[in-house]
Protein backbone atom coordinates (compact mmCIF):
# COMPACT_ATOMS: atom_id res chain seq x y z
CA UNK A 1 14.12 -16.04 -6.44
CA UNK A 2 14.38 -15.31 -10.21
CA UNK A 3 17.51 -14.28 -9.71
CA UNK A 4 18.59 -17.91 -8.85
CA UNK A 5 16.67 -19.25 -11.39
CA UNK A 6 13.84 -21.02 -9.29
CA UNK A 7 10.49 -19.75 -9.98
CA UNK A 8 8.23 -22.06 -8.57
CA UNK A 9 5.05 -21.11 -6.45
CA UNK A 10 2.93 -18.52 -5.95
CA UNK A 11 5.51 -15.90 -5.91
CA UNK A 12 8.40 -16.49 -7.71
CA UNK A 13 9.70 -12.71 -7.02
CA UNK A 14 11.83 -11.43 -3.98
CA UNK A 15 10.26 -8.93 -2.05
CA UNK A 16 12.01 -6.72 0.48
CA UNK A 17 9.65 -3.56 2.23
CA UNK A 18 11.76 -0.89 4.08
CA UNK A 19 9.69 2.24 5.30
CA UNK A 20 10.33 6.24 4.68
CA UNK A 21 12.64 6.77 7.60
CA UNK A 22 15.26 4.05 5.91
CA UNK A 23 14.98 5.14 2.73
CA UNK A 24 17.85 6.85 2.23
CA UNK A 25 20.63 4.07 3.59
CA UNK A 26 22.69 2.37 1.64
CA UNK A 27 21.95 -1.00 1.94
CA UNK A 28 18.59 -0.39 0.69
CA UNK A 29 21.28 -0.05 -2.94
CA UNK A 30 22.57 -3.18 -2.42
CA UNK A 31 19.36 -4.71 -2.04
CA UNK A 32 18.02 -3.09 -4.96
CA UNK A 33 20.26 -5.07 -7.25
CA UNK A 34 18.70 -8.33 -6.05
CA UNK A 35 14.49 -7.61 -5.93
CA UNK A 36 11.64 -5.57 -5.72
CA UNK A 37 11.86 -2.64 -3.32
CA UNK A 38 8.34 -1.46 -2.19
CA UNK A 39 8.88 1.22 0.71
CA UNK A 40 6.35 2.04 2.60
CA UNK A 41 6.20 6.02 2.66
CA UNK A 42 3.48 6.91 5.70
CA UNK A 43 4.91 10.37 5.61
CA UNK A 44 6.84 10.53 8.85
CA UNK A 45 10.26 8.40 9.50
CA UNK A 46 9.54 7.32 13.10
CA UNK A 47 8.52 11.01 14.38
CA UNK A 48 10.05 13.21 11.19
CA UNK A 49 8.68 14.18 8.06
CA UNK A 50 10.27 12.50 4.73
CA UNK A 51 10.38 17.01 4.26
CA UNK A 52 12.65 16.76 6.96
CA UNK A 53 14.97 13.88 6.42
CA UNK A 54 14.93 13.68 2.63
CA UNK A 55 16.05 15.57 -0.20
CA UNK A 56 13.96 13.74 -2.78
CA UNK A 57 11.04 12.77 -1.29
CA UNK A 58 9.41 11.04 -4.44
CA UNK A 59 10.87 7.71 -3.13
CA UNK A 60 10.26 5.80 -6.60
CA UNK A 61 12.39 7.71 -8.28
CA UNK A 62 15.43 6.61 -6.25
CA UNK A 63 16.92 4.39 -8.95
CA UNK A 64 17.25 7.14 -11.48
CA UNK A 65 18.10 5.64 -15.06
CA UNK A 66 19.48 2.39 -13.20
CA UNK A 67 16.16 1.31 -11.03
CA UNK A 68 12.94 2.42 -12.52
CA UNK A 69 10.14 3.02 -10.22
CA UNK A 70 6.63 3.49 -9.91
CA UNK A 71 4.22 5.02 -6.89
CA UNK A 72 0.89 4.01 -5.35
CA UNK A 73 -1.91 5.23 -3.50
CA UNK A 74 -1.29 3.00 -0.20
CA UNK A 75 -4.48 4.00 1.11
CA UNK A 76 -6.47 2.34 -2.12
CA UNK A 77 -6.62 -1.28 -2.12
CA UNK A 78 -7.31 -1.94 -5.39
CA UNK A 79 -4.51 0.83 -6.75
CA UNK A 80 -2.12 -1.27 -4.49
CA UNK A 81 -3.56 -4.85 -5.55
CA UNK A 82 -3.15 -3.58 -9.35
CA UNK A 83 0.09 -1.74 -8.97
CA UNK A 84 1.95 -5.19 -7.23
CA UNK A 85 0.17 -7.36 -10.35
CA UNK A 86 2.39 -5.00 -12.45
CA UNK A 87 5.00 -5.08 -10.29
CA UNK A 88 4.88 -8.60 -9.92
CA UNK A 89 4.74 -9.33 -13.60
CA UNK A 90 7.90 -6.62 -14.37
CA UNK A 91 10.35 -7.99 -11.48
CA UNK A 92 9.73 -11.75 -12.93
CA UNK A 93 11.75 -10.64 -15.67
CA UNK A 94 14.94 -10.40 -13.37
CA UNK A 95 15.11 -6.63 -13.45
CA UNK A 96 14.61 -5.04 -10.10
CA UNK A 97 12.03 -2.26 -9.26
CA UNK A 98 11.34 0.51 -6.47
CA UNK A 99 7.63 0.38 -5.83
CA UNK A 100 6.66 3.67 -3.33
CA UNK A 101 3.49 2.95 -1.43
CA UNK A 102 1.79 6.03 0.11
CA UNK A 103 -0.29 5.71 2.63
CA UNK A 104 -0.51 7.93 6.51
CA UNK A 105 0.03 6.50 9.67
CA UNK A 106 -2.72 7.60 12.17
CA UNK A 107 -1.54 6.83 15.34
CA UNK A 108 2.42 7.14 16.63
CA UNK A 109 5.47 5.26 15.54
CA UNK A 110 5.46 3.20 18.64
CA UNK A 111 4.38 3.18 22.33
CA UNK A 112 6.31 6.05 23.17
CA UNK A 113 4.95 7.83 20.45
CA UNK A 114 1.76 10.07 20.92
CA UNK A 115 2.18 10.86 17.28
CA UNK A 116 0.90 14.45 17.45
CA UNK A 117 4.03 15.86 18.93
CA UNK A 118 4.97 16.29 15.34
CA UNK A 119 1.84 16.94 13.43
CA UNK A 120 -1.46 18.41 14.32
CA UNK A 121 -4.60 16.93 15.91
CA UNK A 122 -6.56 18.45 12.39
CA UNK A 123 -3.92 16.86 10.24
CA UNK A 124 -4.83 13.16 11.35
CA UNK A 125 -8.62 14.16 11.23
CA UNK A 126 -8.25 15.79 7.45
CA UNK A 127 -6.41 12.45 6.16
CA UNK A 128 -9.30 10.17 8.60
CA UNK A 129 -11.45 12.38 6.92
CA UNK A 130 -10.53 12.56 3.38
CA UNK A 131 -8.04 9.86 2.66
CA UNK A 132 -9.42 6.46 4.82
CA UNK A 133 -9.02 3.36 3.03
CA UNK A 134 -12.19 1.79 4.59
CA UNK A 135 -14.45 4.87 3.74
CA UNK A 136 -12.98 4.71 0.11
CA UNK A 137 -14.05 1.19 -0.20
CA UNK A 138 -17.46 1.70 1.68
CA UNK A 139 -17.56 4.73 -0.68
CA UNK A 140 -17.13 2.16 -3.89
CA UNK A 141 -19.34 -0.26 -2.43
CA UNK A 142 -22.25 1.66 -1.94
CA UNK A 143 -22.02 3.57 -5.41
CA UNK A 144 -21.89 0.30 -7.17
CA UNK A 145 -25.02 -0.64 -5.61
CA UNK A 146 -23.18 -4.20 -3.96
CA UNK A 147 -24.21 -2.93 -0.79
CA UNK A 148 -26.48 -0.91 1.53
CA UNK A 149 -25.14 1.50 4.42
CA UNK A 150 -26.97 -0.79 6.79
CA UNK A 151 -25.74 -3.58 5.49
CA UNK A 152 -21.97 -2.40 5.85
CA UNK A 153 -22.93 -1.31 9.40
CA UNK A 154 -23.93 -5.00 10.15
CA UNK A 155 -21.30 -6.30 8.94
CA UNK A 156 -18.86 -4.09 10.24
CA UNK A 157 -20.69 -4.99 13.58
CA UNK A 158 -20.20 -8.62 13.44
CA UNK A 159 -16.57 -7.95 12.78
CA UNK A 160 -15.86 -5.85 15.46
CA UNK A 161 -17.37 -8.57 17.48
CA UNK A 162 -15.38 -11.35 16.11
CA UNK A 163 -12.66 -9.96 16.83
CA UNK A 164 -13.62 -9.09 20.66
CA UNK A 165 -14.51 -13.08 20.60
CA UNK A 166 -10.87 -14.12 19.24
CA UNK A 167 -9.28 -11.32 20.96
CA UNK A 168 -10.82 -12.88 24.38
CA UNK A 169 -10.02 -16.68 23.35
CA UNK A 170 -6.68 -15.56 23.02
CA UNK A 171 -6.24 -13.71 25.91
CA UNK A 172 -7.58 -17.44 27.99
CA UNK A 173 -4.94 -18.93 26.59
CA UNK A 174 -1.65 -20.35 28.27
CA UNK A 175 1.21 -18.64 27.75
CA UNK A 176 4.08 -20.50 25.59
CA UNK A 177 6.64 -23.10 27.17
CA UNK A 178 9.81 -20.80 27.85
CA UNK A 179 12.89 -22.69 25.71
């Protein structure tokens, strides 16, 4: 880490993601003295709103005058690969940041979780709908002119089926020896 003084590699940063529903415990403080805090705010800790289960919502903002902070559109890659380039570049200077990542979590918190028991059916459809990180990218590709819709639909095909290949290949394979 920088902290430590070795800043060799790739990343020479410490990086430590916590999600919406943590947000407000307190060793998320005493790891904010060491690194880079992005949280990951999908708008529902497990199955409650961040309305629900936080006073300040704004998560970047958690540092007051101490920590600064700064927020991102989760659900826009490049906002996200810009935003960490900053983020990257202001933590190597040994002062630590809260980075708040927006994005929306479409399905439920976990297998138990239907994830509509809290928020409507038209909710997930409006953000699927208006807020999808693939669309927006389809949507930039296809104004720049760097691709055709049938060209994305190919390709999106021969991912999809890929995937169903590796997804089967793994499936054939032996489980692990038990240690």
């Amino acid at each position: 880490t920088v902290q430590e003084g070795k800043t060799e590699g790739p990343f020479p940063i410490s990086i430590a993601m916590y999600g919406d529903g943590a947000a407000n415990q307190g060793q998320i403080w005493e790891a904010a003295n060491m690194s880079n805090l992005p949280v990951e705010n999908n708008h529902y800790g497990m199955g409650t709103s961040v309305a629900r289960h936080s006073s300040n919502t704004q998560y970047y903002t958690q540092g007051g005058r101490v920590i600064p902070g700064i927020r991102m559109d989760g659900m826009d890659y490049l906002s996200v690969r810009d935003g960490m380039k900053w983020a990257k570049e202001f933590v190597s200077k040994g002062q630590p940041l809260f980075v708040e990542i927006v994005t929306y979590r479409y399905h439920g918190h976990s297998m138990s979780d239907p994830g509509i028991t809290y928020r409507g059916k038209d909710e997930v459809k409006t953000m699927r709908e208006t807020k999808d990180c693939i669309k927006l990218t389809q949507r930039r590709i296809l104004e720049a002119g760097w691709a055709s819709e049938s060209e994305l639909k190919e390709r999106e095909r021969a991912i999809k089926e890929e995937v169903a290949q590796e997804v089967e290949l793994a499936r054939a394979m032996p489980l692990p020896a038990e240690e």
